[in-house]
C-alpha atoms as a PDB file:
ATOM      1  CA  UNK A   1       0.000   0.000   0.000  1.00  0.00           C
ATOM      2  CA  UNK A   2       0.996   3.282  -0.860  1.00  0.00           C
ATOM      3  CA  UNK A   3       1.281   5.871   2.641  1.00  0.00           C
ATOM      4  CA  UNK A   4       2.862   9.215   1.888  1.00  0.00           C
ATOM      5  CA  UNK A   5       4.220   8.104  -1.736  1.00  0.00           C
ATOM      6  CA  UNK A   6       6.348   5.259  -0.203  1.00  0.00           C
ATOM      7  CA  UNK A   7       5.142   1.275  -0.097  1.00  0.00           C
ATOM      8  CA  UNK A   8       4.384  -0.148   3.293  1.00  0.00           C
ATOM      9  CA  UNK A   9       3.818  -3.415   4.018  1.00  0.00           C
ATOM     10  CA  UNK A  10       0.665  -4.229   6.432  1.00  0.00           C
ATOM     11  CA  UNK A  11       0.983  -7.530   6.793  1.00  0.00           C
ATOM     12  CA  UNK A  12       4.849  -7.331   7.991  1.00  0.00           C
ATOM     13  CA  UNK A  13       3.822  -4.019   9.780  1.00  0.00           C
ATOM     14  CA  UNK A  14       0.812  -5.940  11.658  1.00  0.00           C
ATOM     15  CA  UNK A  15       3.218  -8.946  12.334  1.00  0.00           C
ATOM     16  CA  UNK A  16       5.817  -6.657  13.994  1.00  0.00           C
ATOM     17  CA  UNK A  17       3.761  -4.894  16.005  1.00  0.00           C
ATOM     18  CA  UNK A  18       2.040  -7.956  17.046  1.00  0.00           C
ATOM     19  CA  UNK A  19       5.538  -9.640  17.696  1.00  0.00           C
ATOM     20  CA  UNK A  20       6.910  -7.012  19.484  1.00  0.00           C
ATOM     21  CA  UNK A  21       4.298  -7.640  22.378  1.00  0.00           C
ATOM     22  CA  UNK A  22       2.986 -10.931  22.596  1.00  0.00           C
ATOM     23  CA  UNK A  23       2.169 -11.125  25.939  1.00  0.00           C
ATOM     24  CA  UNK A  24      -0.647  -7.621  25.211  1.00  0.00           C
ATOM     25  CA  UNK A  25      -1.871  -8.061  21.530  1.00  0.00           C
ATOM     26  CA  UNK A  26      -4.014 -10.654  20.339  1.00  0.00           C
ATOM     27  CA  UNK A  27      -4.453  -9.341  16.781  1.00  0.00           C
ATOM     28  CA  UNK A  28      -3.505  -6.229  14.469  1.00  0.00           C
ATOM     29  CA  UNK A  29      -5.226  -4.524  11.486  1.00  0.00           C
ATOM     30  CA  UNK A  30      -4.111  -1.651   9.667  1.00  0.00           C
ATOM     31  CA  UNK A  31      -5.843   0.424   7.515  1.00  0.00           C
ATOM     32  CA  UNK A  32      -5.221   3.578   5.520  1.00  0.00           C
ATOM     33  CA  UNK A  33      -7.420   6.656   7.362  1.00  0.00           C
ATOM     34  CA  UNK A  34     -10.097   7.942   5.706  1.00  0.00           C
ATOM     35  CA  UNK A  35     -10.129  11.108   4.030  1.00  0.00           C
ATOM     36  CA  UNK A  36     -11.413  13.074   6.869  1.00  0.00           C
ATOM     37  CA  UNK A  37      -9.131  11.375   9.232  1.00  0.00           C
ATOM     38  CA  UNK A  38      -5.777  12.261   7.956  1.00  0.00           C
ATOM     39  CA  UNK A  39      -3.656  10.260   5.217  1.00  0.00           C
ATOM     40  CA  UNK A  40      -1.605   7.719   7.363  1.00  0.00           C
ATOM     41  CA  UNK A  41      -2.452   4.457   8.621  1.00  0.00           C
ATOM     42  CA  UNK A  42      -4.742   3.698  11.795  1.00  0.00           C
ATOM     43  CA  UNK A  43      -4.354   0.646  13.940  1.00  0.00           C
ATOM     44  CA  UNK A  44      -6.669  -1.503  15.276  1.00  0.00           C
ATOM     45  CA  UNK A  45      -5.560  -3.759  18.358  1.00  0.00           C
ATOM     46  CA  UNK A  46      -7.258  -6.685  19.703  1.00  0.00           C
ATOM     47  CA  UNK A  47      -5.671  -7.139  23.588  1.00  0.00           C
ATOM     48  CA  UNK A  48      -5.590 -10.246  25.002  1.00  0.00           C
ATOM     49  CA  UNK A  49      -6.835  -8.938  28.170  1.00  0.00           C
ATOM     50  CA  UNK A  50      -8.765  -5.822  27.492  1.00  0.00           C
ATOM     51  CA  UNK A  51     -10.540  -5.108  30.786  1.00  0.00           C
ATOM     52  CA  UNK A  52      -6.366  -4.862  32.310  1.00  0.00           C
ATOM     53  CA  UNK A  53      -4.601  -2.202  29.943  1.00  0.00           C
ATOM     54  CA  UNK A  54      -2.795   0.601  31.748  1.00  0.00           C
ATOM     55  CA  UNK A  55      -2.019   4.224  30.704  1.00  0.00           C
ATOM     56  CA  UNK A  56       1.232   2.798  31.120  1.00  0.00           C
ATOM     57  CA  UNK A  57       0.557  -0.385  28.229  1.00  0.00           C
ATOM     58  CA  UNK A  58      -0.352   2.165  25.900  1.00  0.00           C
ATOM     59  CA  UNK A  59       2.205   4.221  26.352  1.00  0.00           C
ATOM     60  CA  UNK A  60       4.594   2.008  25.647  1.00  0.00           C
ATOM     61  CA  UNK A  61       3.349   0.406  22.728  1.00  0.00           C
ATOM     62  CA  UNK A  62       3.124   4.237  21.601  1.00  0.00           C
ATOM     63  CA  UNK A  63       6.805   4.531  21.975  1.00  0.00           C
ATOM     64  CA  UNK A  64       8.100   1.572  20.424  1.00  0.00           C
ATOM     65  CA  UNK A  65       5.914   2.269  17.343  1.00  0.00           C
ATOM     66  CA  UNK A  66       7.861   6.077  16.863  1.00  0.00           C
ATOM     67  CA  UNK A  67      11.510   4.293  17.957  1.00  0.00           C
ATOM     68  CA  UNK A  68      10.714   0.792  15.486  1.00  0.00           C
ATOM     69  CA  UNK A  69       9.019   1.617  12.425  1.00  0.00           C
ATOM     70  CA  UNK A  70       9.682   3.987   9.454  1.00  0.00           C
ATOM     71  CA  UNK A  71       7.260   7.255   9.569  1.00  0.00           C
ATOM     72  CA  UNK A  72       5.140   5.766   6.758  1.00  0.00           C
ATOM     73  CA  UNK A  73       4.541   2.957   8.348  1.00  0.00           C
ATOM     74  CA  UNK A  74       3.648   4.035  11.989  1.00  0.00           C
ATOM     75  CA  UNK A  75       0.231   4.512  12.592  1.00  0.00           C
ATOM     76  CA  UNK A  76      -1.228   7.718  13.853  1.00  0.00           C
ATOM     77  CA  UNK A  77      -3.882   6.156  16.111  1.00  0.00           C
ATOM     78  CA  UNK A  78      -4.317   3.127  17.655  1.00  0.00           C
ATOM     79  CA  UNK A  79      -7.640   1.616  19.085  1.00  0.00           C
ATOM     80  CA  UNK A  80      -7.478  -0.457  21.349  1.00  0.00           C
ATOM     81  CA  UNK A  81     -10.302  -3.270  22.078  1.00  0.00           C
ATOM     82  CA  UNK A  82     -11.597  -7.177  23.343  1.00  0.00           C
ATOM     83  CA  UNK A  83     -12.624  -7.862  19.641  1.00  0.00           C
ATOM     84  CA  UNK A  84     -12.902  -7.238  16.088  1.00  0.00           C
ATOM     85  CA  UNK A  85     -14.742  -5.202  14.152  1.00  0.00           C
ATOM     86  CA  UNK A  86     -16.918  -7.345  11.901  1.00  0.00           C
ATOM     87  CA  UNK A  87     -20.108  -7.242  10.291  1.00  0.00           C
ATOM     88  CA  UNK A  88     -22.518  -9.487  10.071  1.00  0.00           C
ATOM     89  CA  UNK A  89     -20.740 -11.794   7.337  1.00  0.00           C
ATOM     90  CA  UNK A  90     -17.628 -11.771   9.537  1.00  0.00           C
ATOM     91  CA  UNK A  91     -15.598  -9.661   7.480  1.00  0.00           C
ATOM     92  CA  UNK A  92     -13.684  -6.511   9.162  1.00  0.00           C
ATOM     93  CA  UNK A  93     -15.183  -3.059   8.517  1.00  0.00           C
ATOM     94  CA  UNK A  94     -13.907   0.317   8.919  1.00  0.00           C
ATOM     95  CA  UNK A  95     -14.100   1.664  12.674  1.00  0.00           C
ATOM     96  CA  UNK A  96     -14.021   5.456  13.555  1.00  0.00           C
ATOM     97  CA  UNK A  97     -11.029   6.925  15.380  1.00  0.00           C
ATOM     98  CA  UNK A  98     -13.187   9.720  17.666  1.00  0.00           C
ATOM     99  CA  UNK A  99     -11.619   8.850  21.196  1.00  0.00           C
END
């Protein structure tokens, strides 16, 4: 996918993130923002253990995404949740990023 005129890679991008905390993240899915929101990539995180994420979780998986991954590839916001975001044919949709 094309983010700021260079390629990035969601699948590796997802897998890496994913990787880089095992223990916290049960899934990742990246998508390119919609128009309104901005023109990077937003995250979507499936915890393992949603009801028992700190400030201080968050914060670091904030941190390692500006120290580990090229700018086109970071995303710009994360959302955080117990589950995906399917519809009724079980196929991911597009979730806002108001927080």
């Amino acid at each position: 996918m094309q983010i700021a005129g260079h390629k990035v890679s969601l699948p590796y991008t997802s897998a890496t993130l994913k990787a880089a905390f095992p223990n916290l993240i049960k899934e990742v899915w990246l998508r390119k923002m919609n128009i309104s929101e901005g023109r990077r990539l937003k995250a979507g995180l499936q915890l393992k253990d949603f009801a028992s994420l700190k400030k201080e979780d968050k914060a670091e998986i904030y941190h390692w995404i500006e120290e580990n991954l090229v700018l086109e590839a970071r995303p710009k916001h994360l959302t955080f949740s117990a589950d995906k975001a399917l519809n009724s044919a079980g196929k991911l949709i597009d979730w806002p990023i108001n927080e």
